[in-house]
Protein backbone atom coordinates (compact mmCIF):
# COMPACT_ATOMS: atom_id res chain seq x y z
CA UNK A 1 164.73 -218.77 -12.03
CA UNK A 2 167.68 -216.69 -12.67
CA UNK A 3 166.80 -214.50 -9.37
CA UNK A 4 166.91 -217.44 -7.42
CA UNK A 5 170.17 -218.84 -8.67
CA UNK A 6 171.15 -215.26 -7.76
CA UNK A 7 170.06 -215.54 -4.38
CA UNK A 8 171.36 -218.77 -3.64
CA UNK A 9 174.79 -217.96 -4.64
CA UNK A 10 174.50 -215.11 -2.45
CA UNK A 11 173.86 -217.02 0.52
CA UNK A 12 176.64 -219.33 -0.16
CA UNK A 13 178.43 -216.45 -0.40
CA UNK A 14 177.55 -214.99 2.90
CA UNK A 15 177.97 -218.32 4.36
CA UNK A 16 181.81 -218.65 3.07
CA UNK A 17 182.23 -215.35 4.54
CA UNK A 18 180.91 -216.26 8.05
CA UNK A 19 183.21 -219.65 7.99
CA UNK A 20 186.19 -217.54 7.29
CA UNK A 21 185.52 -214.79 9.73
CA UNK A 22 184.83 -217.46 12.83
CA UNK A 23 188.22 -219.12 11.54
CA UNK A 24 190.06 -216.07 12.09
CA UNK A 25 188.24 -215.82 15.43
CA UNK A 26 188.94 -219.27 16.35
CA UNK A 27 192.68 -218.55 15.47
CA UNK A 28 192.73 -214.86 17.71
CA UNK A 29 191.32 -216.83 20.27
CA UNK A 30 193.95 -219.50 20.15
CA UNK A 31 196.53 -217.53 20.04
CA UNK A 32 195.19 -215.90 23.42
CA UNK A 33 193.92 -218.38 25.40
CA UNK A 34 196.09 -221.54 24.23
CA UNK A 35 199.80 -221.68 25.70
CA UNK A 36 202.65 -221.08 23.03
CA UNK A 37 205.62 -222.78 23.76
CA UNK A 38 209.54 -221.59 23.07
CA UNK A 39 208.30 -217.98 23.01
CA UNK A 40 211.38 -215.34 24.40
CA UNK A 41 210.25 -211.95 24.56
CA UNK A 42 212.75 -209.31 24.27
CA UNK A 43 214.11 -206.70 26.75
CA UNK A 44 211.15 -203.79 26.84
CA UNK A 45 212.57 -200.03 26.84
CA UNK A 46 211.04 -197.81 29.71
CA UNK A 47 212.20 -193.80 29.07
CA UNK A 48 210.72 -190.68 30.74
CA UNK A 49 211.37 -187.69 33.00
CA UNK A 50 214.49 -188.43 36.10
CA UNK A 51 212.72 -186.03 37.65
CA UNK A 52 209.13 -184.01 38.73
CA UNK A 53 207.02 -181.81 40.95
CA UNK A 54 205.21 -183.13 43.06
CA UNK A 55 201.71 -182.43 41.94
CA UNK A 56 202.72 -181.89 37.78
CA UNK A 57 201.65 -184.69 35.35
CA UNK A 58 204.45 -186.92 33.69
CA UNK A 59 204.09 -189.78 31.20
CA UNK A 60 206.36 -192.90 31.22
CA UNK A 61 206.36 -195.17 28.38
CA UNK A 62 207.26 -198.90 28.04
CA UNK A 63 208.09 -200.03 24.58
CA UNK A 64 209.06 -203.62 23.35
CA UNK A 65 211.05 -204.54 20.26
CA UNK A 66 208.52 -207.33 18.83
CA UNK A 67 209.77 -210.73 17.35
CA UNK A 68 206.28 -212.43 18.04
CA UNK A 69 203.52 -210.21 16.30
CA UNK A 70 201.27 -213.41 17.14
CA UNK A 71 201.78 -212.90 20.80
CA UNK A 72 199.83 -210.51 23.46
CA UNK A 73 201.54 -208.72 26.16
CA UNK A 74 201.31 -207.66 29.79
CA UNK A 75 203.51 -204.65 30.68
CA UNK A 76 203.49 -203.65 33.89
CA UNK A 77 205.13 -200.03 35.23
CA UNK A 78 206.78 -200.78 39.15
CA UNK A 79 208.58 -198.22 41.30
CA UNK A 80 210.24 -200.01 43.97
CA UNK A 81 208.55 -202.93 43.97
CA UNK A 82 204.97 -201.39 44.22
CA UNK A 83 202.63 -201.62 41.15
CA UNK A 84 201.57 -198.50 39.85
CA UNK A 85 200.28 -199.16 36.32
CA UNK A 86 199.68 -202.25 33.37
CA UNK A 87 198.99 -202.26 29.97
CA UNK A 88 198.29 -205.19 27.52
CA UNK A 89 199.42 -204.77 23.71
CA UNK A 90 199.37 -206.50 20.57
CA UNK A 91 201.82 -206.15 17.84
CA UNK A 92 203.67 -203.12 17.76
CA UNK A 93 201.54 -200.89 20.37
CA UNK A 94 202.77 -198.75 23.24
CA UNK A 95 202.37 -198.89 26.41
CA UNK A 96 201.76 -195.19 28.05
CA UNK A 97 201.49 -194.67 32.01
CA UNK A 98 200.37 -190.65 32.72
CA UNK A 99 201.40 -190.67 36.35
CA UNK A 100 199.76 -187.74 38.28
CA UNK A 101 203.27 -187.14 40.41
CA UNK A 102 203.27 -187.67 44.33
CA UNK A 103 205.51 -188.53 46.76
CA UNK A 104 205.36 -192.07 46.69
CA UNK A 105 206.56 -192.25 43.25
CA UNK A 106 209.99 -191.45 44.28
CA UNK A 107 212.60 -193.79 43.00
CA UNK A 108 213.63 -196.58 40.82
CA UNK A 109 211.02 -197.48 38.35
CA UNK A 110 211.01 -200.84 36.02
CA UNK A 111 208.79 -202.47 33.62
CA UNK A 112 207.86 -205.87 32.99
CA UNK A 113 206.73 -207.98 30.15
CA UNK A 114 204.99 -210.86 30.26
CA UNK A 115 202.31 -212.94 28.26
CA UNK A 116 199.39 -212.80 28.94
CA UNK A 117 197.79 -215.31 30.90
CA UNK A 118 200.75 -217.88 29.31
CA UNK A 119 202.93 -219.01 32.35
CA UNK A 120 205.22 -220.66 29.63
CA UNK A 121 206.80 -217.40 28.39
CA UNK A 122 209.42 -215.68 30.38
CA UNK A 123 209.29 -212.68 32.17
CA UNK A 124 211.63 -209.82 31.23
CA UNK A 125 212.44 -206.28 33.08
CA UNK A 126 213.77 -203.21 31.35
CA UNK A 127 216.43 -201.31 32.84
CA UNK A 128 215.93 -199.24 35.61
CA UNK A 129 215.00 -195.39 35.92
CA UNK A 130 215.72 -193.21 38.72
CA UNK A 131 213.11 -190.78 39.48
CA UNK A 132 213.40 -187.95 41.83
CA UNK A 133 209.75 -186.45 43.10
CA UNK A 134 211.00 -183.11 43.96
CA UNK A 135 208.52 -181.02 46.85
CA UNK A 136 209.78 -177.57 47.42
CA UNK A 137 211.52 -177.53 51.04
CA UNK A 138 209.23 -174.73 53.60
CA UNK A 139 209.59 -174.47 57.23
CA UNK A 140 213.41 -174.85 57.97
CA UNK A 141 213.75 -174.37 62.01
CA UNK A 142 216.85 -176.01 64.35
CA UNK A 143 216.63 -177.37 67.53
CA UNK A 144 219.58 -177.72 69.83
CA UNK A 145 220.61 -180.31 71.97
CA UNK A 146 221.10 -179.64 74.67
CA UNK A 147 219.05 -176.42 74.95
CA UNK A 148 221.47 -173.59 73.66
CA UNK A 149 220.94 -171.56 76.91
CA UNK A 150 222.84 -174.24 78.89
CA UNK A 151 226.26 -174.83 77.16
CA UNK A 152 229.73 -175.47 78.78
CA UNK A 153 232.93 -175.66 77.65
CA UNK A 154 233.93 -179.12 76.54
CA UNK A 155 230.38 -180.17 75.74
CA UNK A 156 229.25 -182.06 72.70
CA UNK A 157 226.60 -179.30 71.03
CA UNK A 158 224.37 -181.16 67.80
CA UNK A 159 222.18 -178.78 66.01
CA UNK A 160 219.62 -180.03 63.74
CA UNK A 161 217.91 -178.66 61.11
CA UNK A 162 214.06 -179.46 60.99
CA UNK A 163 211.63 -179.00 57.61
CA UNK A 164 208.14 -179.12 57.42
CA UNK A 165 208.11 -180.02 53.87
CA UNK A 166 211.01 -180.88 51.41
CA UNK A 167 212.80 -183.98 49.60
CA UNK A 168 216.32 -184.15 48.39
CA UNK A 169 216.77 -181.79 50.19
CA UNK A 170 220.70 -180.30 50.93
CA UNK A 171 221.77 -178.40 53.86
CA UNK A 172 224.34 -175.19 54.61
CA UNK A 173 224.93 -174.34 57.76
CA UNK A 174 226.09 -170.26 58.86
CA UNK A 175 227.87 -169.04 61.73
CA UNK A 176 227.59 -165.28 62.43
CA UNK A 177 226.58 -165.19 58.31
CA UNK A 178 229.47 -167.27 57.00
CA UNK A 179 229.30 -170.69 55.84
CA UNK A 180 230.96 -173.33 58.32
CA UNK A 181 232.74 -175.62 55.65
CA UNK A 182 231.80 -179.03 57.12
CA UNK A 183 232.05 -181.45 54.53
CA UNK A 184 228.89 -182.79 54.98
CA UNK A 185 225.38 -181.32 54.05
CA UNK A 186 223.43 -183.01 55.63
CA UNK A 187 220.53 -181.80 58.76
CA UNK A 188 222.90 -182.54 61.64
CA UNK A 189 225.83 -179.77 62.69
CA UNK A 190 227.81 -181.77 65.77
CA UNK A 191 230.47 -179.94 67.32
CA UNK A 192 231.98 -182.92 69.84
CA UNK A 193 234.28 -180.10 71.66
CA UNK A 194 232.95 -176.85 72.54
CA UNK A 195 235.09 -174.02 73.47
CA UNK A 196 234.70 -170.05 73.54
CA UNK A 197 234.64 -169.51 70.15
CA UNK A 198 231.69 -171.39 69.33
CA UNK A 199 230.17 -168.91 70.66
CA UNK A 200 228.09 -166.99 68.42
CA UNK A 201 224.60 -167.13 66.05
CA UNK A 202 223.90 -170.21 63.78
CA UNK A 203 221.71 -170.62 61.36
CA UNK A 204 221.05 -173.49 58.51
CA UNK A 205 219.42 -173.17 55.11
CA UNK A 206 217.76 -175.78 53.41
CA UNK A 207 217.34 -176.17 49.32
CA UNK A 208 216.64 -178.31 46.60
CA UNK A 209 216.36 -178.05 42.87
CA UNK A 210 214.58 -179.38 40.16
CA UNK A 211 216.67 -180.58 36.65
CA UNK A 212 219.70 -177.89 38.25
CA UNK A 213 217.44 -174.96 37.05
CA UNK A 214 214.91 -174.43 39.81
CA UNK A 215 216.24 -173.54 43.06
CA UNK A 216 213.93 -173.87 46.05
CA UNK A 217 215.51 -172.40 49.36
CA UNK A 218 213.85 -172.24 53.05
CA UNK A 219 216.24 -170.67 55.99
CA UNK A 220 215.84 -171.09 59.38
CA UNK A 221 215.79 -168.29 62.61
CA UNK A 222 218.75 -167.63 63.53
CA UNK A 223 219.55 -169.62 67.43
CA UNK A 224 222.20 -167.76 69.67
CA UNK A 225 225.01 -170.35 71.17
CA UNK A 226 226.46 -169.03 74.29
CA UNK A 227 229.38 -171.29 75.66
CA UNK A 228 229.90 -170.82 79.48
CA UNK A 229 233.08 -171.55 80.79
CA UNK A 230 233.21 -172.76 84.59
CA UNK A 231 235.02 -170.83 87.02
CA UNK A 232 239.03 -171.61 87.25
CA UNK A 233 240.88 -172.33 90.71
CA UNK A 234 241.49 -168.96 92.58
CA UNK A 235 244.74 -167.54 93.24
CA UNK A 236 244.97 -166.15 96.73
CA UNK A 237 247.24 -162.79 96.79
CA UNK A 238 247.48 -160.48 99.78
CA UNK A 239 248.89 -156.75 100.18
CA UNK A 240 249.19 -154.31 103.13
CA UNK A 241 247.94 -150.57 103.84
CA UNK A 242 248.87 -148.70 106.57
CA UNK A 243 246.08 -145.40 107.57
CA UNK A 244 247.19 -142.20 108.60
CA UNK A 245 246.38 -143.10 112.09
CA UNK A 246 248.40 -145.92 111.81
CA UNK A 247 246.07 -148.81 111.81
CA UNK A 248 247.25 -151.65 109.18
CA UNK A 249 244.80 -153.81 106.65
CA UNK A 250 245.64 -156.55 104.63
CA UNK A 251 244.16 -155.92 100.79
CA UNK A 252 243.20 -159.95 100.14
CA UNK A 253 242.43 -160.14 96.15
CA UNK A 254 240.49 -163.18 95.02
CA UNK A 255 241.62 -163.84 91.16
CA UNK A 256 240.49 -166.73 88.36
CA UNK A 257 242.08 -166.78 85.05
CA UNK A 258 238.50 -167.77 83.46
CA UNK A 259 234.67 -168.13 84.54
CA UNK A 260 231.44 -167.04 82.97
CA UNK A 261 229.60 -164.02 84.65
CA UNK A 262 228.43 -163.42 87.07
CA UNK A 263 230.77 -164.93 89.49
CA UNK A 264 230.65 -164.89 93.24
CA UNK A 265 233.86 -164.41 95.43
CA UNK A 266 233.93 -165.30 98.98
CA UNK A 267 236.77 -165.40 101.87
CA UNK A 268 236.98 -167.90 104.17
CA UNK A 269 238.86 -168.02 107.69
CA UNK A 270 238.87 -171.75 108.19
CA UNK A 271 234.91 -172.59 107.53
CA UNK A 272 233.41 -169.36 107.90
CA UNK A 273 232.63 -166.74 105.49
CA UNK A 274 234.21 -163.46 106.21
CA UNK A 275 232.70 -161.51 103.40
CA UNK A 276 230.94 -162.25 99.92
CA UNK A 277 230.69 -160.49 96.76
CA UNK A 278 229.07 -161.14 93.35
CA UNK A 279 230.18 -159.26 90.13
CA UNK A 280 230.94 -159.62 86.21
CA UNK A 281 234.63 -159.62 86.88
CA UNK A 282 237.07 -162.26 87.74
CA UNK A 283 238.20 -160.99 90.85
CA UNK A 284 237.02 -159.62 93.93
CA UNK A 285 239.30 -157.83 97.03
CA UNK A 286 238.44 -157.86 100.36
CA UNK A 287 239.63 -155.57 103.35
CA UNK A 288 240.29 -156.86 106.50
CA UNK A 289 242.31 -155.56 109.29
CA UNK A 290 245.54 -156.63 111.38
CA UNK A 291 248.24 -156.38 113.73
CA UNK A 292 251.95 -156.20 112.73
CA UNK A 293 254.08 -158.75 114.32
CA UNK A 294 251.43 -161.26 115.57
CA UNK A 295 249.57 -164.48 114.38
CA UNK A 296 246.13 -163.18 112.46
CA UNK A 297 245.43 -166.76 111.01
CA UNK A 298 244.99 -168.39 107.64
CA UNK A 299 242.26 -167.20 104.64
CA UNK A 300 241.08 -168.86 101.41
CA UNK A 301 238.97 -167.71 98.59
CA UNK A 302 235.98 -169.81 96.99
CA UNK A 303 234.95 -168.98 94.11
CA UNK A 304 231.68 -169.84 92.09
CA UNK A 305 229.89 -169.40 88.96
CA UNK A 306 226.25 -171.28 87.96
CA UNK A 307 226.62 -174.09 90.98
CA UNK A 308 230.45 -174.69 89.97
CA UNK A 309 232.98 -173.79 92.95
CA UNK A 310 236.58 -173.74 93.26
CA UNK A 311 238.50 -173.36 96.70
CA UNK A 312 241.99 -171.32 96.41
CA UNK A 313 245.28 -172.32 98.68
CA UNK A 314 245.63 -170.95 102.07
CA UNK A 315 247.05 -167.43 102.53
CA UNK A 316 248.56 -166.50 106.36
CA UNK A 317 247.46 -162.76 106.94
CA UNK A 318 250.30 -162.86 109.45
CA UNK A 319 252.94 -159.77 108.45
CA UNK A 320 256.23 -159.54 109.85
CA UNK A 321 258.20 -156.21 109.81
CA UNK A 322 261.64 -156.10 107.84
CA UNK A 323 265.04 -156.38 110.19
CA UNK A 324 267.93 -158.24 110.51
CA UNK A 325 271.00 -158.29 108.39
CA UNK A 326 270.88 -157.05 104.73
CA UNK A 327 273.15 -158.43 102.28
CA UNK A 328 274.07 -157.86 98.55
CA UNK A 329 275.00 -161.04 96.15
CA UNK A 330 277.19 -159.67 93.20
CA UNK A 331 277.18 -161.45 89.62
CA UNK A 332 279.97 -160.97 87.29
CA UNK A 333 279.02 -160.92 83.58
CA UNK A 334 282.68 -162.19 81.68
CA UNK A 335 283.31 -161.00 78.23
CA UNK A 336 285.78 -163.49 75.63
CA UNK A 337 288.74 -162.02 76.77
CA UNK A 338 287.90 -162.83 80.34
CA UNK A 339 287.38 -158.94 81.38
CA UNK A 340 284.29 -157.78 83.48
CA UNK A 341 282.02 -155.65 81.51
CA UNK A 342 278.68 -155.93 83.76
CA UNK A 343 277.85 -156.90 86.75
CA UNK A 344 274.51 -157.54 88.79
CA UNK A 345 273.62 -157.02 92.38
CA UNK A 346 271.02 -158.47 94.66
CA UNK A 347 269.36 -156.93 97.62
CA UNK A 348 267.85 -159.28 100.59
CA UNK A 349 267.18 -158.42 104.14
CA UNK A 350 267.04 -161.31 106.75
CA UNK A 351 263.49 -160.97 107.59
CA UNK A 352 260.16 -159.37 106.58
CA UNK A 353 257.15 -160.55 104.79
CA UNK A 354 257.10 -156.94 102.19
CA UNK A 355 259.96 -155.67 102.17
CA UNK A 356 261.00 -152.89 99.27
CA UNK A 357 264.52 -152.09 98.35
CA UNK A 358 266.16 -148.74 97.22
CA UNK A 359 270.03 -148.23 95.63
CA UNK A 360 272.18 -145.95 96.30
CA UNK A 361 275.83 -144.21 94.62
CA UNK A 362 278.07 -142.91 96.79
CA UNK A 363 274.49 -142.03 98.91
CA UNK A 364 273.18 -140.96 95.70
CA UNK A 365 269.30 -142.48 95.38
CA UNK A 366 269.58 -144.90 91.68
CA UNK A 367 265.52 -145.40 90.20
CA UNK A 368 264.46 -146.86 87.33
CA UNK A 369 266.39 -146.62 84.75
CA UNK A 370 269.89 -144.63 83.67
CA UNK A 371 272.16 -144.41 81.40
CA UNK A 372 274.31 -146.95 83.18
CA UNK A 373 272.30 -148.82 85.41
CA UNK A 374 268.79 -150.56 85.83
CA UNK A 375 266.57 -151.37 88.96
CA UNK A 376 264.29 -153.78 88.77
CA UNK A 377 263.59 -157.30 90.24
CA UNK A 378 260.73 -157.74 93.22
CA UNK A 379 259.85 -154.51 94.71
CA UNK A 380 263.46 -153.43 93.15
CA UNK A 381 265.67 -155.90 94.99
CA UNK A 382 268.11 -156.39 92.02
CA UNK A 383 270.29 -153.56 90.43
CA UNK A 384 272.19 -154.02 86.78
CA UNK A 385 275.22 -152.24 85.99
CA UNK A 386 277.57 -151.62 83.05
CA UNK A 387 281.05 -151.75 84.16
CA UNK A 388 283.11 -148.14 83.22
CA UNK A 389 283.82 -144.71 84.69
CA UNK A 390 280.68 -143.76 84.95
CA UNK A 391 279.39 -146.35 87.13
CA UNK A 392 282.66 -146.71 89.52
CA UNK A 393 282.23 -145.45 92.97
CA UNK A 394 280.28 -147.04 96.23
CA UNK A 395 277.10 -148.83 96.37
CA UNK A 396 274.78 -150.36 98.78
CA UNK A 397 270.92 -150.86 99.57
CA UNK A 398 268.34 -149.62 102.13
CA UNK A 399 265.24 -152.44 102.92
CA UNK A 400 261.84 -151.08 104.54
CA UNK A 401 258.12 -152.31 104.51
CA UNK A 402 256.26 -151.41 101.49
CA UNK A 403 253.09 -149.82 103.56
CA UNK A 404 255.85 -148.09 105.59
CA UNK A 405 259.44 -146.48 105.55
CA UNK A 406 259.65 -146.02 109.30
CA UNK A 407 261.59 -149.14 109.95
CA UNK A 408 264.65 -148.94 107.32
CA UNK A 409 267.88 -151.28 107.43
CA UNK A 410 270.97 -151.04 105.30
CA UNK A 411 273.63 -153.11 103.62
CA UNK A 412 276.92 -152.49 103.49
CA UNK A 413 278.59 -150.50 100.90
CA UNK A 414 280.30 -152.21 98.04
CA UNK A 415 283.34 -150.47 95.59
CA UNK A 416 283.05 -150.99 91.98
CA UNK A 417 285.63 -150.38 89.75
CA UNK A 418 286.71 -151.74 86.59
CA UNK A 419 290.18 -152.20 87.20
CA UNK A 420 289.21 -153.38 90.60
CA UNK A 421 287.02 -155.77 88.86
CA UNK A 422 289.92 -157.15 86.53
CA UNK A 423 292.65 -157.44 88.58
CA UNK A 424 294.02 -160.83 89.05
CA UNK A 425 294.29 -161.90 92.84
CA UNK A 426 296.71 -162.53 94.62
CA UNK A 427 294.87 -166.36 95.92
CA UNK A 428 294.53 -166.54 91.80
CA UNK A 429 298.30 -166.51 91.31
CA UNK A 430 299.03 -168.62 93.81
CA UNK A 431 297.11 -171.08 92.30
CA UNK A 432 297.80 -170.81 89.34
CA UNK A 433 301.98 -170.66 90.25
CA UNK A 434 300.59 -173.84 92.32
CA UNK A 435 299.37 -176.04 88.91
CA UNK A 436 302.41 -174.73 87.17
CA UNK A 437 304.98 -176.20 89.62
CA UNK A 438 303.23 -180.03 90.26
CA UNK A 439 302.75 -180.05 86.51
CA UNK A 440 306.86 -179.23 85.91
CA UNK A 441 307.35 -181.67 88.94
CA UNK A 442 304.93 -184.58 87.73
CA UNK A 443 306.53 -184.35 84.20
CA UNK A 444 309.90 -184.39 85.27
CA UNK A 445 309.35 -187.57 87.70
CA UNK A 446 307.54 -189.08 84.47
CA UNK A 447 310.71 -188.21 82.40
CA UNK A 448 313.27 -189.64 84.88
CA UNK A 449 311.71 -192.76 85.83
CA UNK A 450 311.47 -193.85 82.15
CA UNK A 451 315.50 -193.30 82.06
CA UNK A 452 315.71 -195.16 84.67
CA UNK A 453 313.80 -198.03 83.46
CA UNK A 454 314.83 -198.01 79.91
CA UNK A 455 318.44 -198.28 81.15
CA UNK A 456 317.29 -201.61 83.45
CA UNK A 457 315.73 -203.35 80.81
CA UNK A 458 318.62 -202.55 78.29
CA UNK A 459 321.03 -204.30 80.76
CA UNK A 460 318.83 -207.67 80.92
CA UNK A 461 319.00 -207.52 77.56
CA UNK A 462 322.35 -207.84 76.48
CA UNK A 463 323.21 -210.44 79.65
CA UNK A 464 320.49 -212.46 78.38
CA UNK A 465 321.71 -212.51 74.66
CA UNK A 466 325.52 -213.06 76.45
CA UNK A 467 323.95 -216.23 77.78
CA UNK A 468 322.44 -217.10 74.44
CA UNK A 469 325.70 -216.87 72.50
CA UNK A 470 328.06 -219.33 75.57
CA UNK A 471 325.08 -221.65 75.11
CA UNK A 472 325.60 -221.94 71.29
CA UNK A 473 329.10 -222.05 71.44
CA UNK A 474 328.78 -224.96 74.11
CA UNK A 475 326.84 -226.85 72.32
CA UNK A 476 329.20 -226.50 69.14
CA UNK A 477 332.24 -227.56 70.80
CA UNK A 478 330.56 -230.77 72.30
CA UNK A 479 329.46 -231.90 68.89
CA UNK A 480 333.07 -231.71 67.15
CA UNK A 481 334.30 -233.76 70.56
CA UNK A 482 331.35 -236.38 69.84
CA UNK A 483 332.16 -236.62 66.09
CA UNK A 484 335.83 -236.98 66.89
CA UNK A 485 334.91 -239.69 69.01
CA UNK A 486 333.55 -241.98 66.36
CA UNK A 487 329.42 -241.28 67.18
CA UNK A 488 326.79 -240.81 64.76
CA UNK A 489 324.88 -237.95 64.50
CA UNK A 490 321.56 -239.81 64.96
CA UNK A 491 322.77 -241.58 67.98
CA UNK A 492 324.18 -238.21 69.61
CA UNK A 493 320.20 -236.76 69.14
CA UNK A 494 318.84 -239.73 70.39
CA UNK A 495 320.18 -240.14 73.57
CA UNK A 496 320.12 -235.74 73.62
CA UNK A 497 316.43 -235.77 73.50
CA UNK A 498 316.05 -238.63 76.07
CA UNK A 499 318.35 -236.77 78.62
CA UNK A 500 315.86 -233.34 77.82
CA UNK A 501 312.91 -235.39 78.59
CA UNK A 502 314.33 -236.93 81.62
CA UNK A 503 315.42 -233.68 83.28
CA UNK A 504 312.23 -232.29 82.37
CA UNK A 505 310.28 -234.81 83.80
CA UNK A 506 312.09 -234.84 86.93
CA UNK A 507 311.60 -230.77 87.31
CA UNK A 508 307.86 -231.78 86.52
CA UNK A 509 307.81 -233.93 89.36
CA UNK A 510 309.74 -231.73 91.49
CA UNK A 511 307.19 -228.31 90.76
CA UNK A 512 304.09 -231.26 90.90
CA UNK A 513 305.52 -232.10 95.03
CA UNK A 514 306.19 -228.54 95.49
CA UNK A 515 302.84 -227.66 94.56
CA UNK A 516 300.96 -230.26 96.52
CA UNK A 517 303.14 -229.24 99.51
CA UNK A 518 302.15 -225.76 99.13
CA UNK A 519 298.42 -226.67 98.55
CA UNK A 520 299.08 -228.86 101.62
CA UNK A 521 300.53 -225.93 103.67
């Protein structure tokens, strides 16, 4: 009996137990499956590594300050906008994400919470985390555009520096093994101008880092830049020999102030080519024979350098011999006190396409340089000379052609001599003497006509203040005759100022008819 009351309260026992443990289920359940209302979750707290290798293994965790310990939660891991990863906790769990680290993790990474399955409770995102999936950079090269083998001055030139593998990746660029200081790092080196001095070797070199401690570098080849510069107009210049047996030829030189090698020179009589030649230089000469004295024609140069040409002026390869007169300009160089202390001279002859000049003192041959002289000037036409004892005596010039001193002419001979030099002239008094005199005479003409006129105005003057003073005197004695006669004052004003305005509207009258008779006339 008693083992059966013993078993019977053990099976209400057990069946207590049972009704409690479905009520806690029922309650789990609701709590899950039934929608609470007025639930705000807080902000969850995402925190791990800013940055990685690509390839390494890095856990991110999502955390969530819990005011609702009856509530489940979804927290989801995003990086930009892509899921990656979800966890749902209860109470005061954590939610872990181990990310195996590629590529496509790269940048901003958020988590969300949210209940689960319960539309009714808000959403809410943690702050962001910036993530940088670092892959060493390999394989830096640079390709040119254009191609580096066909650059001209005052083309745009971009270089750019390609990787086969690499992110966040920073750029240097080197010129000849020095860094080029462009501001920018980045994979594109423009240079908008080119000129000579770009030429030279470039190279880049990429690198990245990983937390500022690892340092992963990749350099490129190194690519050559030459910068070609077209050729420049030619100048045409032109220069006579004469042989032994007396034959002349005109030395034509073909010059451009720039041009990349290898340039070709050609001369030109009208359209056709007299002669060609191609070398590493910037100018070419060319022979070509002539008469003296007669019309040979006109010759240009062309000149050309990787399909650019350039045509020079014309040139006449006509040569006259010197003759004529020859003459000798001097110049005076005037110290403060007005007294010669140098003086240049100038040689020309009347005609001759190369003439040369020599000086000569007192027939005395004067080259280069002395103590007290200087020849210089085009093929020594001028001659400079410091004025004192030394350099007094006779001077004059001999003209010839340069390929030949056959055919001479001379000047005639000049004296200089200081004191020569500053004496005053005789013409140079006489003007002088000349301004002197008209200035004496215009001042003393200026002198006597004021007298003369000061002494006319002074006698209009005083007859003019004569007349004033018989007026006034008139007028006095005619007033003590009217107040003798018995007449007011008033009256005598009156009828004074009606005889003024008659008389002075009869002279009105008078000047008005004499005007319309004139107008009239």
């Amino acid at each position: 009996m008693k083992q059966f009351r013993f078993l019977q309260t053990g099976c209400s026992l057990r069946r207590s137990s049972d009704r409690m443990r479905a009520s806690l289920l029922i309650l789990i359940g609701v709590s899950v499956w039934c929608p609470v209302s007025g639930v705000q979750l807080d902000k969850p707290h995402l925190s791990g590594p800013s940055a990685a290798l690509e390839g390494s293994v890095e856990d991110f965790t999502c955390t969530m300050p819990w005011s609702h310990t009856n509530v489940s939660v979804v927290l989801k891991l995003y990086v930009e906008g892509d899921l990656i990863g979800y966890h749902t906790v209860l109470f005061e769990e954590l939610a872990v994400f181990p990310l195996v680290v590629t590529e496509k993790h790269d940048g901003r990474l958020i988590c969300e919470a949210s209940g689960n399955n319960n539309t009714e409770i808000e959403h809410t995102f943690s702050d962001s985390l910036d993530f940088q999936v670092i892959s060493p950079v390999e394989g830096a090269t640079i390709v040119s555009h254009p191609s580096s083998d066909d650059l001209w001055v005052g083309q745009t030139l971009t270089l750019r520096c390609d990787i086969t593998r690499g992110t966040h990746v920073s750029y240097d660029w080197l010129k000849d093994g020095t860094p080029l200081h462009s501001g920018l790092r980045t994979s594109r080196l423009t240079i908008p101008s080119l000129s000579l001095h770009h030429t030279g070797d470039f190279q880049c070199v990429a690198s990245n880092r990983l937390n500022d401690t690892t340092v992963y570098n990749s350099s490129s080849d190194v690519i050559s830049v030459q910068v070609k510069e077209h050729i420049s107009k030619p100048e045409i210049s032109l220069d006579v020999l004469k042989s032994a047996a007396g034959d002349l030829t005109a030395i034509v030189r073909c010059r451009c102030d720039s041009g990349t090698p290898l340039n070709t020179f050609s001369l030109l009589n009208d359209t056709d080519i007299i002669a060609t030649e191609t070398t590493d230089r910037l100018q070419a000469f060319f022979n070509v024979s002539i008469q003296l004295n007669r019309e040979m024609g006109w010759v240009r140069c062309n000149a050309s350098n990787h399909g650019n040409w350039m045509l020079s002026n014309a040139k006449s390869l006509s040569v006259e011999s010197v003759g004529g007169a020859v003459t000798v300009t001097l110049f005076k160089h005037v110290a403060v006190d007005f007294q010669v202390f140098g003086v240049v001279m100038r040689c020309q002859v009347e005609r001759g396409t190369f003439p040369k000049y020599r000086w000569f003192l007192n027939n005395s041959r004067l080259e280069g340089r002395g103590s007290f002289y200087a020849v210089g000037g085009t093929h020594n036409s001028s001659l400079s000379l410091s004025v004192g004892p030394h350099s007094s005596g006779f001077y004059h010039c001999h003209a010839s052609d340069t390929f030949d001193n056959a055919n001479t002419v001379r000047s005639l001979k000049i004296e200089i001599n200081r004191d020569a030099l500053n004496r005053v002239s005789t013409s140079v008094l006489v003007v002088v003497f000349s301004c002197l005199v008209l200035l004496v005479v215009s001042v003393a003409s200026c002198c006597v006509s004021g007298a003369v006129l000061r002494r006319r105005y002074s006698r209009k003057y005083l007859a003019g203040q004569a007349d004033v003073t018989s007026t006034h005197e008139d007028e006095d004695d005619e007033k003590d005759f009217l107040m003798l006669s018995g007449y007011e004052e008033d009256v005598i004003h009156a009828e004074r100022t009606s005889d003024l305005h008659s008389e002075e509207d009869e002279s009105s009258v008078d000047e008005t008819v004499l005007y319309d008779g004139a107008v009239s006339k």
